[in-house]
PDB file of N, CA and C in Angstrom:
ATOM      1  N   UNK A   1     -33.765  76.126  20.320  1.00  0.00           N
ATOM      2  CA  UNK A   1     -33.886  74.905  21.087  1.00  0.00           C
ATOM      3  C   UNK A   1     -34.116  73.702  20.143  1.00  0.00           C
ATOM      4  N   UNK A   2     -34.667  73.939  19.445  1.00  0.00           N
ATOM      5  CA  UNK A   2     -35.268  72.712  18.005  1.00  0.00           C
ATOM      6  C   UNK A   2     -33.943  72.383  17.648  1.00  0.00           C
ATOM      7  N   UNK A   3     -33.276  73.797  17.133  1.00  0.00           N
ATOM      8  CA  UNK A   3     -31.906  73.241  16.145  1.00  0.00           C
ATOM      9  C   UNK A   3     -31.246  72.635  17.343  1.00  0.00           C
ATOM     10  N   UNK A   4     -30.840  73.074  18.870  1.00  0.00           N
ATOM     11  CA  UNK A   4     -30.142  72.031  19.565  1.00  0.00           C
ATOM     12  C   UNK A   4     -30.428  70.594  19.432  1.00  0.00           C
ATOM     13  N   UNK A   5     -32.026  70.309  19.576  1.00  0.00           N
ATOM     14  CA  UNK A   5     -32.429  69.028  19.434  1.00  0.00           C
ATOM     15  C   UNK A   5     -32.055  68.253  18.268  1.00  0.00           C
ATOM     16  N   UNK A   6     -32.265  69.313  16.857  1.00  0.00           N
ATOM     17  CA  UNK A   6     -31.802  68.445  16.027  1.00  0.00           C
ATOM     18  C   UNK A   6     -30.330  68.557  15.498  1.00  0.00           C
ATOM     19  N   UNK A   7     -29.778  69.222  16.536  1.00  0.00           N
ATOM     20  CA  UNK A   7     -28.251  69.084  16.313  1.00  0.00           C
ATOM     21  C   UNK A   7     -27.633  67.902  16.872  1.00  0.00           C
ATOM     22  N   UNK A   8     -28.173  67.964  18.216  1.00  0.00           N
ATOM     23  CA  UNK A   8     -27.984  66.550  19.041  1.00  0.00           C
ATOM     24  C   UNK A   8     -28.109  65.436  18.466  1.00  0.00           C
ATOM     25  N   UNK A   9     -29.585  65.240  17.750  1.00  0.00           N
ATOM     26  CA  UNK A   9     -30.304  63.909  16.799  1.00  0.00           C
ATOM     27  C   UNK A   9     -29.174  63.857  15.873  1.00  0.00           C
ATOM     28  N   UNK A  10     -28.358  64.788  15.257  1.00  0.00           N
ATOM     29  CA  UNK A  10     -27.666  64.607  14.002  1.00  0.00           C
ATOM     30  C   UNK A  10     -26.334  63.790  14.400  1.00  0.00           C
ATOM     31  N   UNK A  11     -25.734  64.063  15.928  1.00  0.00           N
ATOM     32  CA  UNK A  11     -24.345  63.838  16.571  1.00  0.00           C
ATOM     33  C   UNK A  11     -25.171  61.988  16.760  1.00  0.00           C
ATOM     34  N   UNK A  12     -26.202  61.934  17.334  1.00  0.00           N
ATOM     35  CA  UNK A  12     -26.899  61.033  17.686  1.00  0.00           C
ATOM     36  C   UNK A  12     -26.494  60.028  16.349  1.00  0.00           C
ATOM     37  N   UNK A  13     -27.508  60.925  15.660  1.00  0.00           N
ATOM     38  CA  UNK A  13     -27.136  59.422  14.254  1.00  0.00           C
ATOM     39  C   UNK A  13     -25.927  59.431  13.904  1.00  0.00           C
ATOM     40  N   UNK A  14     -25.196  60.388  14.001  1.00  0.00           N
ATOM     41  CA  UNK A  14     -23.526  59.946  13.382  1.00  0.00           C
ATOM     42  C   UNK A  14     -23.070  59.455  14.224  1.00  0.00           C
ATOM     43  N   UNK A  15     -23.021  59.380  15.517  1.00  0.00           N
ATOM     44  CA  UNK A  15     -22.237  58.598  16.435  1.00  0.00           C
ATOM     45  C   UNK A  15     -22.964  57.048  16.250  1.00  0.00           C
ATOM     46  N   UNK A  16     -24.030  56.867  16.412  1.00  0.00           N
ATOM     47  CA  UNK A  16     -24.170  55.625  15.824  1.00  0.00           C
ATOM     48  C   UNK A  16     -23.980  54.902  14.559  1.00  0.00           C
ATOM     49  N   UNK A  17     -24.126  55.890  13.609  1.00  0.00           N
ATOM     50  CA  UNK A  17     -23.526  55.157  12.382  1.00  0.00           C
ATOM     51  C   UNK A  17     -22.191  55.162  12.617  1.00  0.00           C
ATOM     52  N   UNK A  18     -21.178  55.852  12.972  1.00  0.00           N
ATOM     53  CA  UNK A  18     -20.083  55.356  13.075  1.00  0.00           C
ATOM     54  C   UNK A  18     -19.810  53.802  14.288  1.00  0.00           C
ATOM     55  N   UNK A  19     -20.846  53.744  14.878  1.00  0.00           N
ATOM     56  CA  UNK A  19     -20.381  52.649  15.831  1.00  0.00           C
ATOM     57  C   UNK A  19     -20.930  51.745  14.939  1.00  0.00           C
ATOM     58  N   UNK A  20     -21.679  51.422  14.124  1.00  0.00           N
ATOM     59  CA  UNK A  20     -22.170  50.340  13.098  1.00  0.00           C
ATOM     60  C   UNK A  20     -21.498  49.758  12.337  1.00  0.00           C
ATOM     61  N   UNK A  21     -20.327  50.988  11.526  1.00  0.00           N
ATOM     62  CA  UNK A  21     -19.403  51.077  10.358  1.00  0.00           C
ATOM     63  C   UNK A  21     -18.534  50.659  11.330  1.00  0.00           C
ATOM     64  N   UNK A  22     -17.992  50.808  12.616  1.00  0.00           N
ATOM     65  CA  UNK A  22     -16.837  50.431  13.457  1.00  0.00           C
ATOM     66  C   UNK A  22     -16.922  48.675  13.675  1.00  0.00           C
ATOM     67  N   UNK A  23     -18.460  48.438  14.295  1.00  0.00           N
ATOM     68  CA  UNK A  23     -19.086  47.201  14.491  1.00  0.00           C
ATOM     69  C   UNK A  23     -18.630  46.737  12.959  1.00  0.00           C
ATOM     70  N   UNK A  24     -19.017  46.484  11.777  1.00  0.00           N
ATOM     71  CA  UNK A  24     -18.945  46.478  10.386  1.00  0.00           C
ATOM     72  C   UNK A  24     -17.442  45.744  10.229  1.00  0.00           C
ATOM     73  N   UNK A  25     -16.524  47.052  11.032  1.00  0.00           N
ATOM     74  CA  UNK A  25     -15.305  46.972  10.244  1.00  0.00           C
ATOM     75  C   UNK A  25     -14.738  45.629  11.016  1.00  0.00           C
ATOM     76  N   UNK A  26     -15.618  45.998  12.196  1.00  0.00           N
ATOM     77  CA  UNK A  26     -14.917  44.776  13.345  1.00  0.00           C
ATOM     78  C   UNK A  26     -15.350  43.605  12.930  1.00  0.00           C
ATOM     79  N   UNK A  27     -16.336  43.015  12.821  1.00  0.00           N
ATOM     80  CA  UNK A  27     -16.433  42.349  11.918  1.00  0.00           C
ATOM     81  C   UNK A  27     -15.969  41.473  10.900  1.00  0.00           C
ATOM     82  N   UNK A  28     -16.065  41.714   9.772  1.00  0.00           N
ATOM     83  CA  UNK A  28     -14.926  41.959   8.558  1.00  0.00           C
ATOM     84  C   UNK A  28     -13.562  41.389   8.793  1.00  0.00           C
ATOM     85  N   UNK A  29     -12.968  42.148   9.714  1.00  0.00           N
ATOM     86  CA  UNK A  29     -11.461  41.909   9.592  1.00  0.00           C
ATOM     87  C   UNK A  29     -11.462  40.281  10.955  1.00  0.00           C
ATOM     88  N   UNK A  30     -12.722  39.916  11.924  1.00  0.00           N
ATOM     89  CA  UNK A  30     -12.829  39.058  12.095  1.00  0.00           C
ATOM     90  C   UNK A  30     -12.884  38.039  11.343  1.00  0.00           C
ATOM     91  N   UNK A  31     -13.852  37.962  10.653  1.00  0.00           N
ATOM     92  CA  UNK A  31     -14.032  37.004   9.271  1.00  0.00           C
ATOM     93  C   UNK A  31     -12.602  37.118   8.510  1.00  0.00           C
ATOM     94  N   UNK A  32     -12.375  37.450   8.420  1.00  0.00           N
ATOM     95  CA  UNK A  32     -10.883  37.268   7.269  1.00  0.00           C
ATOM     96  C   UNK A  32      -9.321  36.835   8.378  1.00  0.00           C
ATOM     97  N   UNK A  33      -9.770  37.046   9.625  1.00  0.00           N
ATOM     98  CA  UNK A  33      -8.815  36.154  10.229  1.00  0.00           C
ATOM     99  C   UNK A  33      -9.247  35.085  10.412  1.00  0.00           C
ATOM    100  N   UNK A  34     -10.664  34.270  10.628  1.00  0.00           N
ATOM    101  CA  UNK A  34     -10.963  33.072  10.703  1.00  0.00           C
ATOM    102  C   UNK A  34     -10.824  32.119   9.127  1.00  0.00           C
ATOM    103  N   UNK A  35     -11.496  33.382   8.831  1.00  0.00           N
ATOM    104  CA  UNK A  35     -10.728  32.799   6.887  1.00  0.00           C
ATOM    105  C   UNK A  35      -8.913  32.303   6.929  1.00  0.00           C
ATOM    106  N   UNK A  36      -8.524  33.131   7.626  1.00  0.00           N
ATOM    107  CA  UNK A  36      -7.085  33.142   7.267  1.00  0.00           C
ATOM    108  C   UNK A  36      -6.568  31.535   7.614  1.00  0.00           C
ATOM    109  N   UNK A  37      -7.123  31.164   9.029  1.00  0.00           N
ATOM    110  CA  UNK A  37      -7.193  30.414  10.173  1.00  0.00           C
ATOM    111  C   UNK A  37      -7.396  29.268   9.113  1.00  0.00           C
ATOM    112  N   UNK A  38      -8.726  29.277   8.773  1.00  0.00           N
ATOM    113  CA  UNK A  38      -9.668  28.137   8.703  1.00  0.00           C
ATOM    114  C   UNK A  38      -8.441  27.669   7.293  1.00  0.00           C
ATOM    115  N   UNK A  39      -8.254  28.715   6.539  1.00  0.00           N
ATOM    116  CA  UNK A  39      -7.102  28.299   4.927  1.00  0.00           C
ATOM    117  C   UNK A  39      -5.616  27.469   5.702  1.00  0.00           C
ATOM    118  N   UNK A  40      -5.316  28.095   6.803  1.00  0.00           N
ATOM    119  CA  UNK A  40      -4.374  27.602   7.608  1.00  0.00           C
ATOM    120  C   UNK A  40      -4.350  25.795   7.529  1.00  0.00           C
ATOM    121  N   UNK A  41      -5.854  25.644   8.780  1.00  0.00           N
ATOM    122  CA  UNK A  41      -5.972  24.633   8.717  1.00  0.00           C
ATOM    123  C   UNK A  41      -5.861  23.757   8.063  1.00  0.00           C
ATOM    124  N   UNK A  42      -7.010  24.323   6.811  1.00  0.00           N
ATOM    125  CA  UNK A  42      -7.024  23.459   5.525  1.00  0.00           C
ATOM    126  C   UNK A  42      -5.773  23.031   4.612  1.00  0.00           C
ATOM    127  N   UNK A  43      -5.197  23.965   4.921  1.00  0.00           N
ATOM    128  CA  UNK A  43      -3.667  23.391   4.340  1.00  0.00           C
ATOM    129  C   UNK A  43      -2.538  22.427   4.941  1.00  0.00           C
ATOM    130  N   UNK A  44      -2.786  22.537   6.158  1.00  0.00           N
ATOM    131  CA  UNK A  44      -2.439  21.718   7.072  1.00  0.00           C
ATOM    132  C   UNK A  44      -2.823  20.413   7.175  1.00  0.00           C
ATOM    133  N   UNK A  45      -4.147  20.092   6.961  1.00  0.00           N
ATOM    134  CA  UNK A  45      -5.301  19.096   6.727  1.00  0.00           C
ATOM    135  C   UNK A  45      -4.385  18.534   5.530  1.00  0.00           C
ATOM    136  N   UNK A  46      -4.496  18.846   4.525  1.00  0.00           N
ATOM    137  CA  UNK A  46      -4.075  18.430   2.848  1.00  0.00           C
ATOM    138  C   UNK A  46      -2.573  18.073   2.922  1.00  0.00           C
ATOM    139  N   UNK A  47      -1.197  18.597   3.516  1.00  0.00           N
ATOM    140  CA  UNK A  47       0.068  18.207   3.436  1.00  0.00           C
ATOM    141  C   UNK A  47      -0.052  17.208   4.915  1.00  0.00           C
ATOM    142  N   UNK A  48      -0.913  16.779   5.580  1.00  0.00           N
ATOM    143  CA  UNK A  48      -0.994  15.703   6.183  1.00  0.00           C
ATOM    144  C   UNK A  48      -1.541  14.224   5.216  1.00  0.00           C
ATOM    145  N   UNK A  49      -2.636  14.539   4.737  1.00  0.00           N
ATOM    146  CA  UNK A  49      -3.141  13.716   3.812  1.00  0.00           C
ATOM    147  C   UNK A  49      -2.352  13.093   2.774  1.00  0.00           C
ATOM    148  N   UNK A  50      -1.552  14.627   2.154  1.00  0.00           N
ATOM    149  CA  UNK A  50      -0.120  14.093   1.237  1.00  0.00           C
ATOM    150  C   UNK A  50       0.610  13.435   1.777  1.00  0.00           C
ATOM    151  N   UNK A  51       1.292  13.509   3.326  1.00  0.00           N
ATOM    152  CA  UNK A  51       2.064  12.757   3.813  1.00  0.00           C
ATOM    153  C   UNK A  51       1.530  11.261   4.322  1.00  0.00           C
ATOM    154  N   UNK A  52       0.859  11.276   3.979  1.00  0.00           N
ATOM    155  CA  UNK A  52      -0.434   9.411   4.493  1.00  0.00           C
ATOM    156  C   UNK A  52      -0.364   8.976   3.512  1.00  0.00           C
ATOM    157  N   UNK A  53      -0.798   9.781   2.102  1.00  0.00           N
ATOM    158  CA  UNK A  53      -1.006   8.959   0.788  1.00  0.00           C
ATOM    159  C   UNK A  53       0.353   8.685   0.597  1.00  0.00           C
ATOM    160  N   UNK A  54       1.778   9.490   0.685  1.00  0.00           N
ATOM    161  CA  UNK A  54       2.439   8.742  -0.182  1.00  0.00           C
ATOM    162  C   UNK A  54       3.504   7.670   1.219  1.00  0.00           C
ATOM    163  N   UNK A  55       2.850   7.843   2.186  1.00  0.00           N
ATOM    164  CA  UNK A  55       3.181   6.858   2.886  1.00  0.00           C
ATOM    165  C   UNK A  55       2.415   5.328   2.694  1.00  0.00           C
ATOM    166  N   UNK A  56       1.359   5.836   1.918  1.00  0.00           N
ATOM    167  CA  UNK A  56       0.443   4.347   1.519  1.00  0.00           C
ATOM    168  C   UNK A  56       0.932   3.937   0.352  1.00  0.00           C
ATOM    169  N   UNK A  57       1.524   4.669  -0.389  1.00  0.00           N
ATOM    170  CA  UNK A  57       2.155   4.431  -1.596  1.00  0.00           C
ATOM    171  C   UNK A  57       2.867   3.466  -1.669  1.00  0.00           C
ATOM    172  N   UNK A  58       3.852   4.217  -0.989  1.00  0.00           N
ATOM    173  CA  UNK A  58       5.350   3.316  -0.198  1.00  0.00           C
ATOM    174  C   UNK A  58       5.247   1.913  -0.341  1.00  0.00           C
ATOM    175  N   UNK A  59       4.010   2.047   0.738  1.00  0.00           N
ATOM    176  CA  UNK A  59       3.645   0.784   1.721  1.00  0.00           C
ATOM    177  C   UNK A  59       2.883  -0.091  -0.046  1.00  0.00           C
ATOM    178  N   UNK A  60       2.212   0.279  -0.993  1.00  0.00           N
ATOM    179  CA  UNK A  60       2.061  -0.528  -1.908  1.00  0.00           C
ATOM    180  C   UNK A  60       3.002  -0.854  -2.593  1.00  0.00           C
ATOM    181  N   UNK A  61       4.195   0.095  -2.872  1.00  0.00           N
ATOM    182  CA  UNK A  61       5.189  -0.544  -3.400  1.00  0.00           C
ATOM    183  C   UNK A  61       6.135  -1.483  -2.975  1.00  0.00           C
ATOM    184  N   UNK A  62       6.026  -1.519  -1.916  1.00  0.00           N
ATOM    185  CA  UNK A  62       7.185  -2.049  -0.820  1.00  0.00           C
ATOM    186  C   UNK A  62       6.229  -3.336  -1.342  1.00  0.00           C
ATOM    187  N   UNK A  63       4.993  -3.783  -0.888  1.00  0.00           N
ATOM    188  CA  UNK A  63       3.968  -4.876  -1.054  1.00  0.00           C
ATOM    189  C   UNK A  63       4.247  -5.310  -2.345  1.00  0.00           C
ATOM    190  N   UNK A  64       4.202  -4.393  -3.333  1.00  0.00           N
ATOM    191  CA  UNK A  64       4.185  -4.824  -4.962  1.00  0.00           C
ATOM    192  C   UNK A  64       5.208  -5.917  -5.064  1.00  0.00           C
ATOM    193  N   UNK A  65       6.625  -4.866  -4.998  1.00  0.00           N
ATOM    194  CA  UNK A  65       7.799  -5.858  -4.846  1.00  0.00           C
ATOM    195  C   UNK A  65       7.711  -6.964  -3.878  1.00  0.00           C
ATOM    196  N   UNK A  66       7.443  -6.873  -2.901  1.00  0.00           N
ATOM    197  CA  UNK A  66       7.297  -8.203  -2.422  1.00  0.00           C
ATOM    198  C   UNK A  66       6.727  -9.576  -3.034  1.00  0.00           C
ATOM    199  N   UNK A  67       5.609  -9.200  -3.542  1.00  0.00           N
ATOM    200  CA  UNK A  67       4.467  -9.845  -3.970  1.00  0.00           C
ATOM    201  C   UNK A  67       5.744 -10.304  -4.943  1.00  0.00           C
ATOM    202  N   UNK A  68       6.287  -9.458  -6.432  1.00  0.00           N
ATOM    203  CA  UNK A  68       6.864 -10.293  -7.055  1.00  0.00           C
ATOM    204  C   UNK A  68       7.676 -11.160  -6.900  1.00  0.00           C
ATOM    205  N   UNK A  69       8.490 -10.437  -5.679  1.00  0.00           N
ATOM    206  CA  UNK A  69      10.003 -11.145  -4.903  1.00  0.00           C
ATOM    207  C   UNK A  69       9.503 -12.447  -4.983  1.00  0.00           C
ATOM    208  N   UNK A  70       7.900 -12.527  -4.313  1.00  0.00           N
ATOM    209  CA  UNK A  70       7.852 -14.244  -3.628  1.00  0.00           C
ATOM    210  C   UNK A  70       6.991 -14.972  -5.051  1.00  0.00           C
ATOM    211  N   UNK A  71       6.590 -14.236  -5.992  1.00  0.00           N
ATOM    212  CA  UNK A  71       6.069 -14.721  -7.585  1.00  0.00           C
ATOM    213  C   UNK A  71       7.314 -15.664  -8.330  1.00  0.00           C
ATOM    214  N   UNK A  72       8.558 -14.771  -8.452  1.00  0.00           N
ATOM    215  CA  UNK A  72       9.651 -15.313  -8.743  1.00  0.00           C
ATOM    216  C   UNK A  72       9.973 -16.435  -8.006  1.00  0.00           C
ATOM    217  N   UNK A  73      10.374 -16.580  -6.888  1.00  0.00           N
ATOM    218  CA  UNK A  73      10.854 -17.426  -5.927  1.00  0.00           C
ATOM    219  C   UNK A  73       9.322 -18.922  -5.999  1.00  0.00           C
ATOM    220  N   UNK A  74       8.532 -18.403  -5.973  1.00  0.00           N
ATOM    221  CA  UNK A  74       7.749 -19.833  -6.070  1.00  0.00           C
ATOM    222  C   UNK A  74       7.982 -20.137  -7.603  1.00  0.00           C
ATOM    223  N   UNK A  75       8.078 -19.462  -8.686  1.00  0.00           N
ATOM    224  CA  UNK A  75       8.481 -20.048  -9.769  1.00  0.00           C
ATOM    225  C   UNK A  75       9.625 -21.236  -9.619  1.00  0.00           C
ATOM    226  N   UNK A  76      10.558 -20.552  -9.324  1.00  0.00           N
ATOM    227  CA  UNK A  76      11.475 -21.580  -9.194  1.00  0.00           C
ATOM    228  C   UNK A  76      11.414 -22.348  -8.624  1.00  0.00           C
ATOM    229  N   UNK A  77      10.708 -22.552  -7.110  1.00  0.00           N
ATOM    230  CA  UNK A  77      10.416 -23.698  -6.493  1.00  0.00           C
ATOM    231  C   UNK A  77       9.891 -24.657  -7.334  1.00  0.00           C
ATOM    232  N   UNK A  78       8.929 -24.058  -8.067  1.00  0.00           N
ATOM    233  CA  UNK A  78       7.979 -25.236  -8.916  1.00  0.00           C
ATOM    234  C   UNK A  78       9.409 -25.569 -10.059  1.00  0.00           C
ATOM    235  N   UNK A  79       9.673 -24.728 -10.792  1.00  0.00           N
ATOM    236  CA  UNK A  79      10.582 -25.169 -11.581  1.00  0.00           C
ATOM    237  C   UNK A  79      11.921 -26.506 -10.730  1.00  0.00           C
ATOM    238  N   UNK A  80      12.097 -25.812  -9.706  1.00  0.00           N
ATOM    239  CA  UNK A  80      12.644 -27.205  -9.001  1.00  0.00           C
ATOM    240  C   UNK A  80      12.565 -28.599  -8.946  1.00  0.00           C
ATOM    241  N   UNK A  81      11.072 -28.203  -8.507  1.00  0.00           N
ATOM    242  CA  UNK A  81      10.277 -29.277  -8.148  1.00  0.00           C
ATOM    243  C   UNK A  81       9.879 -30.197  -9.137  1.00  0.00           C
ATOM    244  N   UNK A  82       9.628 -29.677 -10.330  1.00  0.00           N
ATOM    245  CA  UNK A  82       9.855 -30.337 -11.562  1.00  0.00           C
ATOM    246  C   UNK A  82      11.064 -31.176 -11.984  1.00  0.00           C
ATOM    247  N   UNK A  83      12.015 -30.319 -12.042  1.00  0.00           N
ATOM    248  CA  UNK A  83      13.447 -30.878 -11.928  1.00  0.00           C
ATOM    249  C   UNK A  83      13.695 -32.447 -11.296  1.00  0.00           C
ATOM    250  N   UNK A  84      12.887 -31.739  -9.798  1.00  0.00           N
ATOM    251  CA  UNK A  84      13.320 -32.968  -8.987  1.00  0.00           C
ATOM    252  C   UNK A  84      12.496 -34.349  -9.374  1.00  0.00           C
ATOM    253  N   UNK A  85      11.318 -34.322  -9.631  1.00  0.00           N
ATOM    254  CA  UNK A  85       9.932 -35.213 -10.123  1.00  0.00           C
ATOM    255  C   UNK A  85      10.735 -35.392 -11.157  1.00  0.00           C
ATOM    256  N   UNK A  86      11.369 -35.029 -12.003  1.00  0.00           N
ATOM    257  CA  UNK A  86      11.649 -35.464 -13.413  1.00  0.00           C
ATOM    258  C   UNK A  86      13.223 -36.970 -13.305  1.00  0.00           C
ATOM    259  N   UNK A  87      13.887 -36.180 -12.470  1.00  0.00           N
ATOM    260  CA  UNK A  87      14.927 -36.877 -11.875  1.00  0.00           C
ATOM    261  C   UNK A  87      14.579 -38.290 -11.283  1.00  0.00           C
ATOM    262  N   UNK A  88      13.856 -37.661 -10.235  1.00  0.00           N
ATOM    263  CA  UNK A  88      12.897 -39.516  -9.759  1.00  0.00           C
ATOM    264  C   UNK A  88      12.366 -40.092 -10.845  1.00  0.00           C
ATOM    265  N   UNK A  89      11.965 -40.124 -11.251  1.00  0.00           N
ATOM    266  CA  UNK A  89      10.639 -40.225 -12.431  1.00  0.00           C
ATOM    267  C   UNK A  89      12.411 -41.326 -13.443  1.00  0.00           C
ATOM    268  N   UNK A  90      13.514 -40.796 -13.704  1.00  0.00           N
ATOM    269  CA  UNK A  90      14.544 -41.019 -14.468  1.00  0.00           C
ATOM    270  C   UNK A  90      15.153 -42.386 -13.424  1.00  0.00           C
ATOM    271  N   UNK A  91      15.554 -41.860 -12.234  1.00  0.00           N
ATOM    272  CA  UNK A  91      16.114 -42.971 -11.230  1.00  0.00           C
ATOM    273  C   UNK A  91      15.002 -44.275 -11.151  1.00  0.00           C
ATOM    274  N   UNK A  92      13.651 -43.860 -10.937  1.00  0.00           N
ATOM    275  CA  UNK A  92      12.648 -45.237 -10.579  1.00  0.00           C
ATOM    276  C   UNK A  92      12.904 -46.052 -12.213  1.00  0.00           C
ATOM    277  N   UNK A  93      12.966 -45.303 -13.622  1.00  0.00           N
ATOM    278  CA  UNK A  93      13.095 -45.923 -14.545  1.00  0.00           C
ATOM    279  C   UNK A  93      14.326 -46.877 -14.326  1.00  0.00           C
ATOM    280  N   UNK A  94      15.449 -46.151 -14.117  1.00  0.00           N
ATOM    281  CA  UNK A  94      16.977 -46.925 -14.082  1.00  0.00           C
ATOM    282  C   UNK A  94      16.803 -48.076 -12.856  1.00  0.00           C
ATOM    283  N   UNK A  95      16.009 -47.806 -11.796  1.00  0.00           N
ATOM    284  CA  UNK A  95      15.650 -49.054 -10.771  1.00  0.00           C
ATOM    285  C   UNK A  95      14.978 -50.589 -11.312  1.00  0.00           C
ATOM    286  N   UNK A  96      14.031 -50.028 -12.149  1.00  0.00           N
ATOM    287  CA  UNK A  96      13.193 -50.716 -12.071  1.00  0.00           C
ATOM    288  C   UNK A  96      14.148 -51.911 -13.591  1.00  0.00           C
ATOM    289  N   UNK A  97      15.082 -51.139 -14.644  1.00  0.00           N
ATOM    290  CA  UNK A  97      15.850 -51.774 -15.461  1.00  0.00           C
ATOM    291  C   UNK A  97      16.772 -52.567 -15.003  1.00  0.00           C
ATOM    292  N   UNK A  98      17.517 -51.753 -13.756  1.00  0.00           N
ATOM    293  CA  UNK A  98      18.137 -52.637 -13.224  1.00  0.00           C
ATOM    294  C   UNK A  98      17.968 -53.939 -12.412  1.00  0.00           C
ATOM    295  N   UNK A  99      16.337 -53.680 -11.504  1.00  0.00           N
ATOM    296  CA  UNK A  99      15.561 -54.759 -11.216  1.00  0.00           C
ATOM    297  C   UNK A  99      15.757 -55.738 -12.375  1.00  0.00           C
ATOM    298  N   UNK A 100      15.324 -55.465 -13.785  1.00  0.00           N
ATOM    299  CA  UNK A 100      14.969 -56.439 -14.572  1.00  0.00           C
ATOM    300  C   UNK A 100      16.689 -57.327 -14.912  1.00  0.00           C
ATOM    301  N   UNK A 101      17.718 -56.460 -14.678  1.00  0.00           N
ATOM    302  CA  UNK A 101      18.919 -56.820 -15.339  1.00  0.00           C
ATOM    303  C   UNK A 101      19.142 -58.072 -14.047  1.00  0.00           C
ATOM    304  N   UNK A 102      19.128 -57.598 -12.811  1.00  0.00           N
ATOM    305  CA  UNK A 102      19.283 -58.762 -12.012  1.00  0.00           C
ATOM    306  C   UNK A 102      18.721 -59.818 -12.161  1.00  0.00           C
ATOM    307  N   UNK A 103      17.295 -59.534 -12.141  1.00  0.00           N
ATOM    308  CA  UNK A 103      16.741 -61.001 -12.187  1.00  0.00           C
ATOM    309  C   UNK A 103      16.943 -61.917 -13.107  1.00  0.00           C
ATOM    310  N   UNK A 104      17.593 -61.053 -14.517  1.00  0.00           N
ATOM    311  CA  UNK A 104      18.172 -62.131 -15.579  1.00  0.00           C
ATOM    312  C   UNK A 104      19.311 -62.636 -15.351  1.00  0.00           C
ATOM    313  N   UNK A 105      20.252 -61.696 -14.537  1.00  0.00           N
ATOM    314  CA  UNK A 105      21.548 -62.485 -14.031  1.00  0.00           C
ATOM    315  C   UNK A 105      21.050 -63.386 -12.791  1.00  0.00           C
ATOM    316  N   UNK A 106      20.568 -63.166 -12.080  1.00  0.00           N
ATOM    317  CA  UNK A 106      20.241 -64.408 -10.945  1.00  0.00           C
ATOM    318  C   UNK A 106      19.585 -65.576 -11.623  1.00  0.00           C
ATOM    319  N   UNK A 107      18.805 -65.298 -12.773  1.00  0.00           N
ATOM    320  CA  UNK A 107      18.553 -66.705 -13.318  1.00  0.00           C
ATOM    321  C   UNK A 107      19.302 -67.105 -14.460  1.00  0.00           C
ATOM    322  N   UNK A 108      20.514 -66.735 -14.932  1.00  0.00           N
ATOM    323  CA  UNK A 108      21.608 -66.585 -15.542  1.00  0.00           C
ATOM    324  C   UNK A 108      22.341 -67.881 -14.390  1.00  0.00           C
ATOM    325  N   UNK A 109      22.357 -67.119 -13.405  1.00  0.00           N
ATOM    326  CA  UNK A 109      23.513 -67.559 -12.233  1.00  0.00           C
ATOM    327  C   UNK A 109      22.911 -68.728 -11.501  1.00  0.00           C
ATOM    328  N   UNK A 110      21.573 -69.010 -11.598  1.00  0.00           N
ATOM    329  CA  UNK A 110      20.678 -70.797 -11.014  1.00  0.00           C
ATOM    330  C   UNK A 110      21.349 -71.239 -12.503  1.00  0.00           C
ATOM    331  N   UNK A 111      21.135 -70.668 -13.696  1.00  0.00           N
ATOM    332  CA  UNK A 111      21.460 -71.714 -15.274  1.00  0.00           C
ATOM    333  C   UNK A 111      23.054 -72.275 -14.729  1.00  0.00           C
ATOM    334  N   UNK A 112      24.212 -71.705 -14.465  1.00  0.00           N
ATOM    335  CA  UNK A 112      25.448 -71.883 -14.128  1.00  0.00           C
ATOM    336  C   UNK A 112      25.434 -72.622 -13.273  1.00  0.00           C
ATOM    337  N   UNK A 113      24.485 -72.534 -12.005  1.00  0.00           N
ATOM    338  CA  UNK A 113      25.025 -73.521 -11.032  1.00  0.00           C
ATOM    339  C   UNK A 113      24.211 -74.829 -11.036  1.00  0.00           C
ATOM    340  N   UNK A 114      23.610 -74.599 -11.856  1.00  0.00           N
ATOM    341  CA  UNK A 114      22.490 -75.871 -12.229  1.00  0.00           C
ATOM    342  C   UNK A 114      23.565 -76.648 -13.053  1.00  0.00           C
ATOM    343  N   UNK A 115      24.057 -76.429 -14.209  1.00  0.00           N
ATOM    344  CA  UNK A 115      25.528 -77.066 -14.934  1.00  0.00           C
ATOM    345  C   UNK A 115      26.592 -77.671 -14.074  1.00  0.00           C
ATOM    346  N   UNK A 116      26.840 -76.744 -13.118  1.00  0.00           N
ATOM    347  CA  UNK A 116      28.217 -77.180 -12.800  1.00  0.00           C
ATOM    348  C   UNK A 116      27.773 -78.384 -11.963  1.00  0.00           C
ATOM    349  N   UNK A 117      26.809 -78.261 -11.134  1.00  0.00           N
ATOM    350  CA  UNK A 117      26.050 -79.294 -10.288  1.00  0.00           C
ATOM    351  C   UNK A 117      25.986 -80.846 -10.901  1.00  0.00           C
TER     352      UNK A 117
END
């Protein structure tokens, strides 16, 4: 009767250690699919991120060039603008000579009609 009892106790503990080692295994192969999962994600996470950064990239280069496009282009405006200031600056001279050339011919032209008078 003893050895039944402790034959039983023996089925007893092996059936539970095997449900432990089963629990165990179950376990385990849980964790390594959430692992699997979670690496999933994470990789998923990161070739999104890649696809943002070099969409920000883009977006700085696209900006860069711009930025110079309109660096260049106001250069020349100013260089224009110089041009043009330099030009006036040339015409008000030639005005202001020619101012002087008249007024010597108009009093050129009172000397003439003052004579003929």
């Amino acid at each position: 009767e003893q050895v039944d009892l402790l034959r039983g106790s023996f089925q007893d503990y092996d059936a539970l250690r095997s449900l432990v080692q089963n629990l165990r295994d179950q376990q385990r192969q849980q964790l390594e699919r959430q692992e699997r999962v979670l690496r999933q994600e994470m990789e998923i996470f990161l070739q999104e991120k890649d696809l943002e950064n070099e969409g920000l990239r883009a977006r700085g280069d696209r900006a860069r060039a711009s930025e110079s496009k309109l660096q260049r282009e106001l250069s020349d405006a100013r260089r224009r603008e110089q041009k043009v200031l330099g030009d006036l600056r040339a015409l008000g001279s030639r005005h202001a000579k020619a101012s002087e050339e008249l007024k010597e011919l108009e009093g050129f032209c009172e000397q003439l009609t003052g004579k003929v008078e």
